[in-house]
Protein backbone atom coordinates (compact mmCIF):
# COMPACT_ATOMS: atom_id res chain seq x y z
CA UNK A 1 0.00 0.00 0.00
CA UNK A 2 2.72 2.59 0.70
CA UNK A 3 5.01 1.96 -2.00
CA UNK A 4 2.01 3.11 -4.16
CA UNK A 5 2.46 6.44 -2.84
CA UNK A 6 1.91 9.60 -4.40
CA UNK A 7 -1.07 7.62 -5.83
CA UNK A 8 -3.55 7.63 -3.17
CA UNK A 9 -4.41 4.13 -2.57
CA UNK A 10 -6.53 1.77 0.06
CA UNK A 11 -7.42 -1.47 1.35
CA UNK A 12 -11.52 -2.28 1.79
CA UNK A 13 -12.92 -5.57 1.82
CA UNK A 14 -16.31 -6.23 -0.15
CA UNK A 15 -18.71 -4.26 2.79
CA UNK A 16 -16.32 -1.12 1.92
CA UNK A 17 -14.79 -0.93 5.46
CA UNK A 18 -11.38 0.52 5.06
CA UNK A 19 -8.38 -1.85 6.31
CA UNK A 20 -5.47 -0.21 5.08
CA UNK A 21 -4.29 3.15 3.67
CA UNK A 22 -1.40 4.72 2.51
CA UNK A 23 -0.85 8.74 3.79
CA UNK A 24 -1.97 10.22 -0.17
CA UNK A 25 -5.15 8.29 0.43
CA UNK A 26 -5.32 9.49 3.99
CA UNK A 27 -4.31 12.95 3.18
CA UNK A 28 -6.34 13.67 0.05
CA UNK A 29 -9.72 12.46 2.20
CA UNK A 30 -8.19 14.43 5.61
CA UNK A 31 -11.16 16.75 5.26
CA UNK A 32 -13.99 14.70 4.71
CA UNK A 33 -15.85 14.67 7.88
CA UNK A 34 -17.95 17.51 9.68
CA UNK A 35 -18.79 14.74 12.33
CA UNK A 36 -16.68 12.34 13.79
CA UNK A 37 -16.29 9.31 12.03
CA UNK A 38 -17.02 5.81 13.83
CA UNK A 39 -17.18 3.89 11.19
CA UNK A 40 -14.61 3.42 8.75
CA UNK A 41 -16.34 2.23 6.01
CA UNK A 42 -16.42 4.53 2.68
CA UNK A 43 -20.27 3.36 2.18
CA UNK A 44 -21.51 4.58 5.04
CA UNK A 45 -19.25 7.76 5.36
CA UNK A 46 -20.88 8.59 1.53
CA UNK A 47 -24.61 8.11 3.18
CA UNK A 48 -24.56 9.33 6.05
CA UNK A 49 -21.89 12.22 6.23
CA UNK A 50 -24.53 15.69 4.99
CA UNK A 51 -21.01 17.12 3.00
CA UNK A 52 -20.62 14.08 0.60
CA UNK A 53 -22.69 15.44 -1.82
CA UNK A 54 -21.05 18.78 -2.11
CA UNK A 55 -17.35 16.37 -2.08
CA UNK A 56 -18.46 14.36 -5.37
CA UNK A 57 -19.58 15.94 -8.86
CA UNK A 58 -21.15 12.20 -9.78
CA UNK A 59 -22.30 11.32 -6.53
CA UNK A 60 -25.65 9.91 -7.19
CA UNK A 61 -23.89 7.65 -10.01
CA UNK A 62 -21.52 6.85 -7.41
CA UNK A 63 -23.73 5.74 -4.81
CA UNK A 64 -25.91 3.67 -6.97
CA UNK A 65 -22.66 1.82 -8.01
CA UNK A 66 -21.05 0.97 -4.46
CA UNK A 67 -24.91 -0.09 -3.22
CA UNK A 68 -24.80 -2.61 -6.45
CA UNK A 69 -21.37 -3.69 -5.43
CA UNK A 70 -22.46 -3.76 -2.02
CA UNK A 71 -25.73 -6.08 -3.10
CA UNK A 72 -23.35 -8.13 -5.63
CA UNK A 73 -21.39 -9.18 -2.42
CA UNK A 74 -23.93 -9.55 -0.37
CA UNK A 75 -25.22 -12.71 -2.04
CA UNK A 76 -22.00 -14.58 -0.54
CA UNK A 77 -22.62 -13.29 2.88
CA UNK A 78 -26.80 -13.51 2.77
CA UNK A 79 -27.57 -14.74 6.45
CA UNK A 80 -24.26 -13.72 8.34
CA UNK A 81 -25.46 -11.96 10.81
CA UNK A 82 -22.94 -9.14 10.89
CA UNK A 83 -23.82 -8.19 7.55
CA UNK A 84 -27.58 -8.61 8.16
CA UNK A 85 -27.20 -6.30 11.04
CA UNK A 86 -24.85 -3.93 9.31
CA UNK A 87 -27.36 -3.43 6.02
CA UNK A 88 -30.19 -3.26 8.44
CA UNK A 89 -28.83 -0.06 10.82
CA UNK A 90 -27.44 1.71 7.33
CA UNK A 91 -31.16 1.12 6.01
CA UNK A 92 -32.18 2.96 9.61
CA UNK A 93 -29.63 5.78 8.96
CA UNK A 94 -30.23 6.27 5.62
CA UNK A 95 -33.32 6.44 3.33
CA UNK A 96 -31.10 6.95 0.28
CA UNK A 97 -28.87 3.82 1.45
CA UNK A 98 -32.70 1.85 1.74
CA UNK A 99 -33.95 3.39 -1.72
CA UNK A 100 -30.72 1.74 -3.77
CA UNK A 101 -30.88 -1.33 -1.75
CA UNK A 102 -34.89 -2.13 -2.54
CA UNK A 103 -33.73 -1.54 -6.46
CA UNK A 104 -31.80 -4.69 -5.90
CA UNK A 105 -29.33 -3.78 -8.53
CA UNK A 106 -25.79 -5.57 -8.92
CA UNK A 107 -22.71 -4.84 -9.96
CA UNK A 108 -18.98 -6.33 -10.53
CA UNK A 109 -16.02 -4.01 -10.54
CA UNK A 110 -15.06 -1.44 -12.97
CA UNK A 111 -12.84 1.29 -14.03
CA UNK A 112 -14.62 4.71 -13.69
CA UNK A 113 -13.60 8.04 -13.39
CA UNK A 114 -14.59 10.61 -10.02
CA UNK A 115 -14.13 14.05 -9.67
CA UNK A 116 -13.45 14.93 -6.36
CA UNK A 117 -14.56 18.19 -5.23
CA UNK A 118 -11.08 19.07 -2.48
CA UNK A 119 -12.07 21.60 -0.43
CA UNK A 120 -8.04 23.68 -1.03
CA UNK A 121 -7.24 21.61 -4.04
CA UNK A 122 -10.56 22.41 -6.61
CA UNK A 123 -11.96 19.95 -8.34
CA UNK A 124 -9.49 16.78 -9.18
CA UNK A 125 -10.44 14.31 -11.81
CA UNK A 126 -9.23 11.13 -10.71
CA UNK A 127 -9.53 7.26 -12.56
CA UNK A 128 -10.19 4.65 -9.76
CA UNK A 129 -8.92 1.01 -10.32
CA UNK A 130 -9.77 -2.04 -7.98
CA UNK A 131 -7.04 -5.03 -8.00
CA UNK A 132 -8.17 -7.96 -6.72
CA UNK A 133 -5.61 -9.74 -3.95
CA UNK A 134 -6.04 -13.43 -4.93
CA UNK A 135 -5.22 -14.55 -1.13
CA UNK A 136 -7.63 -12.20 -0.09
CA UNK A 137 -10.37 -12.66 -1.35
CA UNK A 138 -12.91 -10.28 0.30
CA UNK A 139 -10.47 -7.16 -0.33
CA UNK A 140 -9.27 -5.40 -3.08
CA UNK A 141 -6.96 -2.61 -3.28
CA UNK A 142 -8.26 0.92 -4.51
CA UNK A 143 -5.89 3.24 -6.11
CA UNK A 144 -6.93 7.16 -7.44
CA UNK A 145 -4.97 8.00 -10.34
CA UNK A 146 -4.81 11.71 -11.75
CA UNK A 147 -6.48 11.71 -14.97
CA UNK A 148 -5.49 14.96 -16.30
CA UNK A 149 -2.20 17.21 -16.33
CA UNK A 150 -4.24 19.66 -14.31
CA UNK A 151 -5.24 17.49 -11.26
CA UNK A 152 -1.70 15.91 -11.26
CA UNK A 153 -0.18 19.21 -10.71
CA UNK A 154 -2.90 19.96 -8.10
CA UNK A 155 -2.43 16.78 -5.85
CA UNK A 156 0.36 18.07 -3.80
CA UNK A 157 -2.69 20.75 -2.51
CA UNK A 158 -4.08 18.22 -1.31
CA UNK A 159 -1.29 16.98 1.42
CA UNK A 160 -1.31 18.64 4.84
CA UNK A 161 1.30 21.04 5.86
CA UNK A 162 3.81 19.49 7.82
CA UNK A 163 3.60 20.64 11.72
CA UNK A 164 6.89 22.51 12.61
C-alpha cells in the first residue's frame, strides 16, 4: 500500500470498510468529515456524512454503483449476521442507502472516473482502479490516479502542511 504512494491508494474488503491506507489516500480524504467518524467504512461515510454530496460531482452515479457492489457481495454473505445487522442499521440511517438497496441492482467491478470536489485543491479528476488480492479474497486494493495534467499538478494541494 505505501510503495504506491503519491497515488492515493486503500485497502476495503467487499462491505467497503477501510483496512489499510497509505498517507496520499489518507491525506487527500483528511477533510472529509464535519462529524466524527465511527465507522470506517467509505459506504456509510458517503450516506450518512450531509457534506458528501457537495465532495463528489457524480455522486448519485456513485452511490448507486457501491450499493450494487455492495448487493453483488452480499449474495456470498446472505444470512451472516454481521452483515444482516450492518445493512439493516445503514437502512435505519439512511433512506437513500434503503432506496438503492430495494432496487436490488448488482454490480462487478469497474474502471470509472470521479471528480473529487477538495475543499483547497478544486476539483481533481481522478480514474479509480480495484485489483483484486487473490489470497484475499474479500479485499481489493483501490488506487486514485490523476487523470489529467491539471489534477496531477494539483495533488500536492491536497497533502497537509507538515507541523513545525
Amino acid at each position: 500500500m505505501h510503495s504506491l504512494d503519491p497515488l492515493p491508494a486503500s485497502l476495503i474488503n467487499s462491505r467497503f470498510d477501510l483496512l489499510m491506507s497509505n498517507r496520499a489516500s489518507e491525506e487527500l480524504f483528511w477533510e472529509w468529515h464535519t462529524m466524527p467518524c465511527i465507522h470506517r467504512n467509505t459506504l456509510w461515510c458517503c450516506v450518512t456524512e450531509p457534506s458528501a454530496r457537495g465532495k463528489f460531482a457524480e455522486y448519485d452515479s456513485q452511490i448507486r454503483y457501491m450499493v450494487a457492489r455492495l448487493r453483488g457481495a452480499y449474495g456470498r454473505h446472505v444470512g451472516d449476521p454481521d452483515w444482516e445487522e450492518d445493512i439493516r442499521r445503514l437502512a435505519g440511517m439512511s433512506r437513500e442507502f434503503a432506496e438503492l438497496w430495494a432496487r436490488h441492482e448488482v454490480a462487478e467491478a469497474e474502471p470509472r472516473n470521479l471528480t473529487y470536489l477538495h475543499p483547497r485543491a478544486g476539483p481533481l479528476s481522478l480514474a479509480v482502479s480495484e485489483l483484486n488480492l487473490p489470497d484475499l479474497p474479500e479485499a481489493r486494493v483501490v488506487v486514485h490516479t490523476p487523470r489529467d495534467d491539471d489534477t496531477r499538478a494539483k495533488m500536492p494541494l491536497t497533502r497537509r502542511k507538515p507541523m513545525l
